[in-house]
Protein backbone atom coordinates (compact mmCIF):
# COMPACT_ATOMS: atom_id res chain seq x y z
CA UNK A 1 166.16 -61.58 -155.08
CA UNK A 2 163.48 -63.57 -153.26
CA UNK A 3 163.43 -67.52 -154.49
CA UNK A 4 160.58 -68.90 -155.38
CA UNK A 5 158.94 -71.81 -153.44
CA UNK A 6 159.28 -75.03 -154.95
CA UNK A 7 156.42 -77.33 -155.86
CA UNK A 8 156.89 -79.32 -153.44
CA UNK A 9 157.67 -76.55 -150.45
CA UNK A 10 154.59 -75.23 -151.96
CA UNK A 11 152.34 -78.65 -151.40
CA UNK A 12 154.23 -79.14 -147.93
CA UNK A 13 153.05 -75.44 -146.48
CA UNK A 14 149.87 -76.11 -147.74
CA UNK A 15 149.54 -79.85 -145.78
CA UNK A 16 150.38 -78.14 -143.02
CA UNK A 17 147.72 -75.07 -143.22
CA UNK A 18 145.44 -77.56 -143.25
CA UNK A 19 143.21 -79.84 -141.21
CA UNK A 20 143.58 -83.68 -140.89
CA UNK A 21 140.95 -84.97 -142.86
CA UNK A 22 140.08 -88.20 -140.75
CA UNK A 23 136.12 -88.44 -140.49
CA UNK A 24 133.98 -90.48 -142.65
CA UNK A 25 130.61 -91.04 -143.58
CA UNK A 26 129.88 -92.88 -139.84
CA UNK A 27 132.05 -90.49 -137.40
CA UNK A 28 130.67 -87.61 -139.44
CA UNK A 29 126.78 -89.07 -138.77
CA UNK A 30 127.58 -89.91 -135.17
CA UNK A 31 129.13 -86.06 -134.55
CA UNK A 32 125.84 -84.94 -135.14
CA UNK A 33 123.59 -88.20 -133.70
CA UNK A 34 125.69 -87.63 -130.60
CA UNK A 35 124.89 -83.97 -130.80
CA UNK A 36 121.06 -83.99 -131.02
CA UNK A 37 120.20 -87.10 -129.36
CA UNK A 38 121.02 -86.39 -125.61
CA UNK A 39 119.20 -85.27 -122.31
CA UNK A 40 116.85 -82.27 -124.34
CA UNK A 41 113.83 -84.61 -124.96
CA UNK A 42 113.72 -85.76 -121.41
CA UNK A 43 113.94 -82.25 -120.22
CA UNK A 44 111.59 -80.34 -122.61
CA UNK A 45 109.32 -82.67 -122.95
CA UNK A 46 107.45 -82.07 -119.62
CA UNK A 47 107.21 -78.41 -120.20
CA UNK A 48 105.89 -78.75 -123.99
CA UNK A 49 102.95 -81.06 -122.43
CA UNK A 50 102.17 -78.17 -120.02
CA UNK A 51 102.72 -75.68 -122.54
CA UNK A 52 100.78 -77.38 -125.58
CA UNK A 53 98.18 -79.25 -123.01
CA UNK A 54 97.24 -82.22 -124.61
CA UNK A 55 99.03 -85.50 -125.80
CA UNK A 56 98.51 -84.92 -129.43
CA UNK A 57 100.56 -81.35 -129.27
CA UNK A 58 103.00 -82.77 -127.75
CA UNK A 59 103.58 -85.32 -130.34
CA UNK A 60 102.57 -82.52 -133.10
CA UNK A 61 105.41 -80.05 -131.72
CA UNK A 62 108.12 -82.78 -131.81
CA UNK A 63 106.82 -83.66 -135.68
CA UNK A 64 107.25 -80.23 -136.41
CA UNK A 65 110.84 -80.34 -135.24
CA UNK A 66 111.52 -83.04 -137.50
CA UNK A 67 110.45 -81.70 -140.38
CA UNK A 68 112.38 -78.03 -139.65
CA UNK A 69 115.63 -79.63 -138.91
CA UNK A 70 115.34 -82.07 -142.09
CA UNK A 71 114.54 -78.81 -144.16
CA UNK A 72 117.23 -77.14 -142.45
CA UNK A 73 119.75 -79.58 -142.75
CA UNK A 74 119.04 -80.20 -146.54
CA UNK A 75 119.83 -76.41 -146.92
CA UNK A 76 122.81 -76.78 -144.89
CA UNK A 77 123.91 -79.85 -146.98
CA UNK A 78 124.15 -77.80 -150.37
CA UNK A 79 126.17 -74.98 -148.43
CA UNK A 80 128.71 -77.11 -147.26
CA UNK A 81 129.16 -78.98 -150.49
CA UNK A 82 130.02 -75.39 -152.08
CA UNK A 83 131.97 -74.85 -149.50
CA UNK A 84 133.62 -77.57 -147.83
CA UNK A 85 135.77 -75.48 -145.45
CA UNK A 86 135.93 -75.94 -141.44
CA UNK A 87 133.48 -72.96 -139.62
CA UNK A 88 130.46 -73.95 -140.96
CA UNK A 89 127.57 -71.26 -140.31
CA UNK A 90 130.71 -68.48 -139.64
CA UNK A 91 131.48 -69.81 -143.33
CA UNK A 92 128.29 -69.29 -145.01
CA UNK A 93 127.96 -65.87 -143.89
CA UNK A 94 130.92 -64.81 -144.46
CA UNK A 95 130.85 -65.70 -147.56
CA UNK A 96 127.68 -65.11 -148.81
CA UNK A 97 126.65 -61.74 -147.28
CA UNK A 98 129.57 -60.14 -145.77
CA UNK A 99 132.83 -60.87 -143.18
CA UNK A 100 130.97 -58.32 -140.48
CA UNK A 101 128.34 -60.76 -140.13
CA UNK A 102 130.22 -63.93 -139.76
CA UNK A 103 132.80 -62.03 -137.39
CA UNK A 104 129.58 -61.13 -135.71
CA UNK A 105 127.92 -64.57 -135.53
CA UNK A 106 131.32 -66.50 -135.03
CA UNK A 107 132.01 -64.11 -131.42
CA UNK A 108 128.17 -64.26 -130.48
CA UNK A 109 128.45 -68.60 -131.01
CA UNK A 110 131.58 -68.38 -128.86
CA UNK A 111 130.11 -66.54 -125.72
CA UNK A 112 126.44 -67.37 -126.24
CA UNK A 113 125.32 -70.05 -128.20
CA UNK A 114 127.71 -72.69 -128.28
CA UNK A 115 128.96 -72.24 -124.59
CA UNK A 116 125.02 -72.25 -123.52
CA UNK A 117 124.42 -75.16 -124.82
CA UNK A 118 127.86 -76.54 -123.55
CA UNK A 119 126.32 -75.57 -120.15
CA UNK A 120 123.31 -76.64 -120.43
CA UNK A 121 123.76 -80.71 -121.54
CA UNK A 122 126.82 -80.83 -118.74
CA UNK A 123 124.50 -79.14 -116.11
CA UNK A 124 122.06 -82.15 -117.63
CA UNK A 125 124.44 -84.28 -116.91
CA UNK A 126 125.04 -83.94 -113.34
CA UNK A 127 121.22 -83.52 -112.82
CA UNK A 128 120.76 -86.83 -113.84
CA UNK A 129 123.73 -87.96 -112.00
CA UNK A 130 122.18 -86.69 -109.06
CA UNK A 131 119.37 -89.06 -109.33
CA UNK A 132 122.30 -92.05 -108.61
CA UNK A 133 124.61 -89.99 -106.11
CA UNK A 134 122.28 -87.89 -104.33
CA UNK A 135 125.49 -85.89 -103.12
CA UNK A 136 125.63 -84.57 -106.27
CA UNK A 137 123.02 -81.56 -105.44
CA UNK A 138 122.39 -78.48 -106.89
CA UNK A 139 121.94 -77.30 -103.15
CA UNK A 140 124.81 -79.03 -101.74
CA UNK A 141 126.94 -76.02 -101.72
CA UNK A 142 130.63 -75.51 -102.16
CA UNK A 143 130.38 -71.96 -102.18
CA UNK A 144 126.98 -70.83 -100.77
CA UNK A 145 124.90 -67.94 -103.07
CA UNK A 146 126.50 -64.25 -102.82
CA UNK A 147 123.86 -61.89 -103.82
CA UNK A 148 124.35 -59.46 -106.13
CA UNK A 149 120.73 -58.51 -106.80
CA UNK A 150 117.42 -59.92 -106.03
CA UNK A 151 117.34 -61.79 -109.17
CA UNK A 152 121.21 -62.75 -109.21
CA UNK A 153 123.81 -64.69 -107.12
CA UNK A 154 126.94 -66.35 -107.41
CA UNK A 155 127.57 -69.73 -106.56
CA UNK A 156 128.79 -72.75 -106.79
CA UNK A 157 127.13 -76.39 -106.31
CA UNK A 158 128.85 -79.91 -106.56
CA UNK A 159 126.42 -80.25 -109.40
CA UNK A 160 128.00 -76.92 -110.82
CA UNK A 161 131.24 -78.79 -109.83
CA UNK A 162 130.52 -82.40 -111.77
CA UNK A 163 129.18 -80.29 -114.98
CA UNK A 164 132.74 -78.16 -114.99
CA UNK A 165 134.57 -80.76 -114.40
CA UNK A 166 132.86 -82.90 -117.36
CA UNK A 167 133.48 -79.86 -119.88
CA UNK A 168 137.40 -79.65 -119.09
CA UNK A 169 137.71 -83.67 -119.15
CA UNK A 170 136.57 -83.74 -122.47
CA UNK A 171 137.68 -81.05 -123.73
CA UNK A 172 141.29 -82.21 -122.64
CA UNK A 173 140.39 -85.79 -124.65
CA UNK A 174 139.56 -83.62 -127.72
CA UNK A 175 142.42 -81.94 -127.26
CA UNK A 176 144.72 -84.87 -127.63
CA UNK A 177 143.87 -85.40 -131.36
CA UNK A 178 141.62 -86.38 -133.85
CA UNK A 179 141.75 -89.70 -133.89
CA UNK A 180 140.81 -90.43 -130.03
CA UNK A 181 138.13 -87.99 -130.44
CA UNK A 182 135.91 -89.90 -133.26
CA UNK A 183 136.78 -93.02 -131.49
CA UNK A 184 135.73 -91.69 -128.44
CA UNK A 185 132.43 -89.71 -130.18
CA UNK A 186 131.66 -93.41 -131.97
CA UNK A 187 131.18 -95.57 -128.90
CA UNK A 188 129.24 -93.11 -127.04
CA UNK A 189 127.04 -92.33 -129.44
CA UNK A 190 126.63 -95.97 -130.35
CA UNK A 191 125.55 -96.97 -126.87
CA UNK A 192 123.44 -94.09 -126.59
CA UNK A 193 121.72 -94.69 -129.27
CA UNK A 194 121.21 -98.63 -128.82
CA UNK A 195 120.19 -97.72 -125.06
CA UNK A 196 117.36 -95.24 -126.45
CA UNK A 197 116.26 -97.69 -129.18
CA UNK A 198 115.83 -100.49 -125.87
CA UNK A 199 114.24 -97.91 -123.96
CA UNK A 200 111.55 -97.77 -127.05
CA UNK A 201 110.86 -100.97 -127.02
CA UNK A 202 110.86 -102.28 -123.70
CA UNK A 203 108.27 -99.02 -123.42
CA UNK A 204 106.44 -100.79 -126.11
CA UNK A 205 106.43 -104.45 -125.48
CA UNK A 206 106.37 -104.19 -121.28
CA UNK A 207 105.87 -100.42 -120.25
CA UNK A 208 102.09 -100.55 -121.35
CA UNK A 209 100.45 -98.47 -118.86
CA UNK A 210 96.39 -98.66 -119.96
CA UNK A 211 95.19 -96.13 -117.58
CA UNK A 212 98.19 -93.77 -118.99
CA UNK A 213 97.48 -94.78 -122.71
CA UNK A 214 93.30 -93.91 -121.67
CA UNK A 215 94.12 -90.71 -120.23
CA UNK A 216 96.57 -89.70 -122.63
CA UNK A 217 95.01 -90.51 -126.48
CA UNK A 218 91.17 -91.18 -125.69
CA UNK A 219 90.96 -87.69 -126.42
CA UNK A 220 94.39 -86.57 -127.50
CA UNK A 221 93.53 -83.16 -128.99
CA UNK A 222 91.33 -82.15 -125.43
CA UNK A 223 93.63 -79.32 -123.85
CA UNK A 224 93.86 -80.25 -120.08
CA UNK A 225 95.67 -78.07 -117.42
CA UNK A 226 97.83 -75.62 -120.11
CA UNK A 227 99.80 -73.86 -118.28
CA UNK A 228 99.52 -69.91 -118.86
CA UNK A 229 102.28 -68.43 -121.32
CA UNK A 230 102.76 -64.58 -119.92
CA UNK A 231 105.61 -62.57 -121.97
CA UNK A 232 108.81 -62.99 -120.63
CA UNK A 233 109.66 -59.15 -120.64
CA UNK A 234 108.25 -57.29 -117.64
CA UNK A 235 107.14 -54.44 -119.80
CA UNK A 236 104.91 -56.41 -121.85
CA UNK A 237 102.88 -57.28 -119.45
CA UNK A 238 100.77 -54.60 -119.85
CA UNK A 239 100.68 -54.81 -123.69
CA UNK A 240 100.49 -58.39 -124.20
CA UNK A 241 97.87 -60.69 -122.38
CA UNK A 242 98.44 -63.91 -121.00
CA UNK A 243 97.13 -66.84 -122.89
CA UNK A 244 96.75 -70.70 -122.48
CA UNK A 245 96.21 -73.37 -125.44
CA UNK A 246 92.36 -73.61 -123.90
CA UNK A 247 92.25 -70.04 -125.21
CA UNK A 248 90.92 -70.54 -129.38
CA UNK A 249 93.43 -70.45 -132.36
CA UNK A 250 95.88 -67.73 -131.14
CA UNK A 251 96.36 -69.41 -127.95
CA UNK A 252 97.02 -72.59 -129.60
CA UNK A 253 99.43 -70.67 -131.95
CA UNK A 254 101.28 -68.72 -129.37
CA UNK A 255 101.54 -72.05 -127.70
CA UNK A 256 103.10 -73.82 -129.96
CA UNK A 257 105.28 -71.17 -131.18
CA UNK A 258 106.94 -71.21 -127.08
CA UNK A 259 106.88 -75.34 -126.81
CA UNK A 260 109.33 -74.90 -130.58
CA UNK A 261 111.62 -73.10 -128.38
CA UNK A 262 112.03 -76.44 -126.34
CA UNK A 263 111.84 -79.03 -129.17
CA UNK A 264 114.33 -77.09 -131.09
CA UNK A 265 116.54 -76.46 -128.73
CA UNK A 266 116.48 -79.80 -128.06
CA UNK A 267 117.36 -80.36 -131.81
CA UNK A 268 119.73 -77.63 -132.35
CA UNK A 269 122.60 -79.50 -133.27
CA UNK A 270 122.00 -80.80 -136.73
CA UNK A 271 124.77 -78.39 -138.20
CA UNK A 272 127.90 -79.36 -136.18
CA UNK A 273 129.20 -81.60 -138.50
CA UNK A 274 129.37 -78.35 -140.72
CA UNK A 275 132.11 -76.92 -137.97
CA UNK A 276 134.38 -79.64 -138.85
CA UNK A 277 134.07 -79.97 -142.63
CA UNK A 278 137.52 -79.51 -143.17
CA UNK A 279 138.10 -82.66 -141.06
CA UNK A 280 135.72 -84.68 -143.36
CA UNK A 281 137.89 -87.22 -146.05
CA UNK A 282 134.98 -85.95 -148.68
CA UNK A 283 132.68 -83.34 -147.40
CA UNK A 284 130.99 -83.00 -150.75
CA UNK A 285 129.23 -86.11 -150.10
CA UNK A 286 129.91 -86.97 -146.46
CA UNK A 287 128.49 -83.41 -144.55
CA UNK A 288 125.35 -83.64 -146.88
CA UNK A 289 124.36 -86.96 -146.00
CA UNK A 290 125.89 -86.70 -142.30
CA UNK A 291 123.67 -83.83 -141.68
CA UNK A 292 120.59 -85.09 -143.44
CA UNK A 293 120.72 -89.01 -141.85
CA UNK A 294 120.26 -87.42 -138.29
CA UNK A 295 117.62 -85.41 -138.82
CA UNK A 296 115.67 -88.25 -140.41
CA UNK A 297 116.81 -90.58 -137.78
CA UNK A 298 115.80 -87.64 -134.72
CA UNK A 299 112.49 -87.21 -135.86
CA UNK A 300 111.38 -90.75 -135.57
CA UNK A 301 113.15 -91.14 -132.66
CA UNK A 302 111.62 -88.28 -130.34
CA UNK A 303 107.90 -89.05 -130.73
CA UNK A 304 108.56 -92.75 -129.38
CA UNK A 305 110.48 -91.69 -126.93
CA UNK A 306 107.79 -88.90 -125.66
CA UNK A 307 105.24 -91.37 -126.13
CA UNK A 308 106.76 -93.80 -123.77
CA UNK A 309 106.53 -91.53 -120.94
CA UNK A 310 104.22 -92.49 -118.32
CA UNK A 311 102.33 -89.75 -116.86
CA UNK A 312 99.04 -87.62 -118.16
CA UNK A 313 100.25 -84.76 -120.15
CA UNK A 314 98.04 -81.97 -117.58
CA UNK A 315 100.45 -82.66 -114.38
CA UNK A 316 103.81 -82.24 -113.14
């Protein structure tokens, strides 16, 4: 006859099934500040000006953004205080419509969506790095381009190099344990953030540029050199016409609906904190407000920043 587990076997299995719950209010609000405030609005930005074509859409798509994420991380906020498990989205599906479609969505965020955007802040990274150690080239090859088609070749860069060598780094510090992690996550983020907020007002008290603030919001709704959207599939091109934001209302709408894909992207990490809610001391409270502070705190923070960029919205 099988023995029953004790109470206190019982308690010990289940400490050890579990997660160590070491994040508070402030590592769970810089996981996410870390997250969304990074190297997106200095990329984007540029092409939402040349998509949208005027100062004031720029500023209007970034607003938008705000107000999305805020919605979406309110939404996101209830979900996890139902259920305050680690997985977050894969969670929610799960187990609200079915476990096909988090299996699904858990296997496409592993070899799509998380690792893009993985791959797309480190290659960030060494871009910008780049601008210091001009070595660090995305035509400095290592291994030159092997074609496999016209459109596709393999290669590999010392900028490819820098931004693989940056995910394994961390992801060997992560690896070492909780603790290090947030500490790590904390100071980052907090110098980030203080470095943007200087950037903002330096921008505003000694960046003035009058000819730029002229050109710029004289007439800040006047569409000036849009660049023309065509559909990114080759067979609608002969379905779908080409438009500008110079081109009435549904130009302005498609428009806007492409420079979202930037500003969003740029934004899309207001639910991480939801991926490590079993790590949170109380995720009731703490995922709710450490998803909803960011969102607040992004929003504010990306118009200024676009806003202190120099050039006319029309050019390159």
């Amino acid at each position: 006859m099988v023995q029953a587990p004790s109470p206190v076997q019982a308690a010990a299995a289940a400490t050890d099934s579990e997660f160590v719950r070491g994040l508070g209010l402030f590592d769970s609000t810089m996981i996410v500040v870390g997250s969304m405030i990074g190297s997106g609005v200095f990329i984007v930005s540029a092409d939402i000006a040349r998509q949208t074509g005027s100062a004031g859409g720029l500023l209007v798509a970034w607003i938008v953004t705000g107000f999305l994420t805020i919605a979406a991380a309110l939404s996101y906020g209830e979900l996890a205080a139902m259920m305050p498990k680690a997985g977050g989205q894969y969670v929610y599906l799960r187990e609200s419509y079915s476990p096909l479609w988090g299996f699904l969505y858990g296997w496409t965020l592993f070899l799509v969506i998380q690792t893009g955007t993985i791959a797309a802040v480190a290659v960030a990274f060494a871009r910008f790095l780049g601008v210091l150690a001009p070595s660090v080239s995305p035509t400095a090859w290592i291994v030159p381009p092997i074609r496999l088609s016209a459109k596709y070749a393999l290669s590999l860069s010392w900028q490819q190099l820098i931004a693989l060598l940056l995910i394994l780094f961390l992801t060997a510090l992560n690896t070492r344990g909780l603790r290090l992690g947030k500490w790590i996550q904390n100071i980052f983020t907090s110098a980030k953030t203080l470095a943007l907020l200087a950037l903002i007002v330096l921008g505003v008290l000694f960046g003035r540029n009058a000819a730029a603030l002229a050109a710029n919001f004289s007439h800040p709704w006047a569409v000036q050199g849009a660049q023309k959207i065509v559909p990114g599939a080759d067979f609608l091109s002969g379905i779908v016409p080409a438009v500008t934001a110079a081109a009435g209302g549904f130009g302005i709408l498609v428009a806007f609906g492409v420079a979202q894909v930037g500003s969003l992207f740029s934004a899309d990490a207001w639910n991480n904190i939801t991926f490590t809610a079993g790590e949170v001391k109380n995720p009731r409270r703490d995922v709710h407000a450490g998803g909803e502070s960011p969102g607040l705190l992004a929003q504010r923070f990306s118009p200024l920043v676009v806003r202190g960029r120099g050039p006319k919205v029309g050019g390159r």
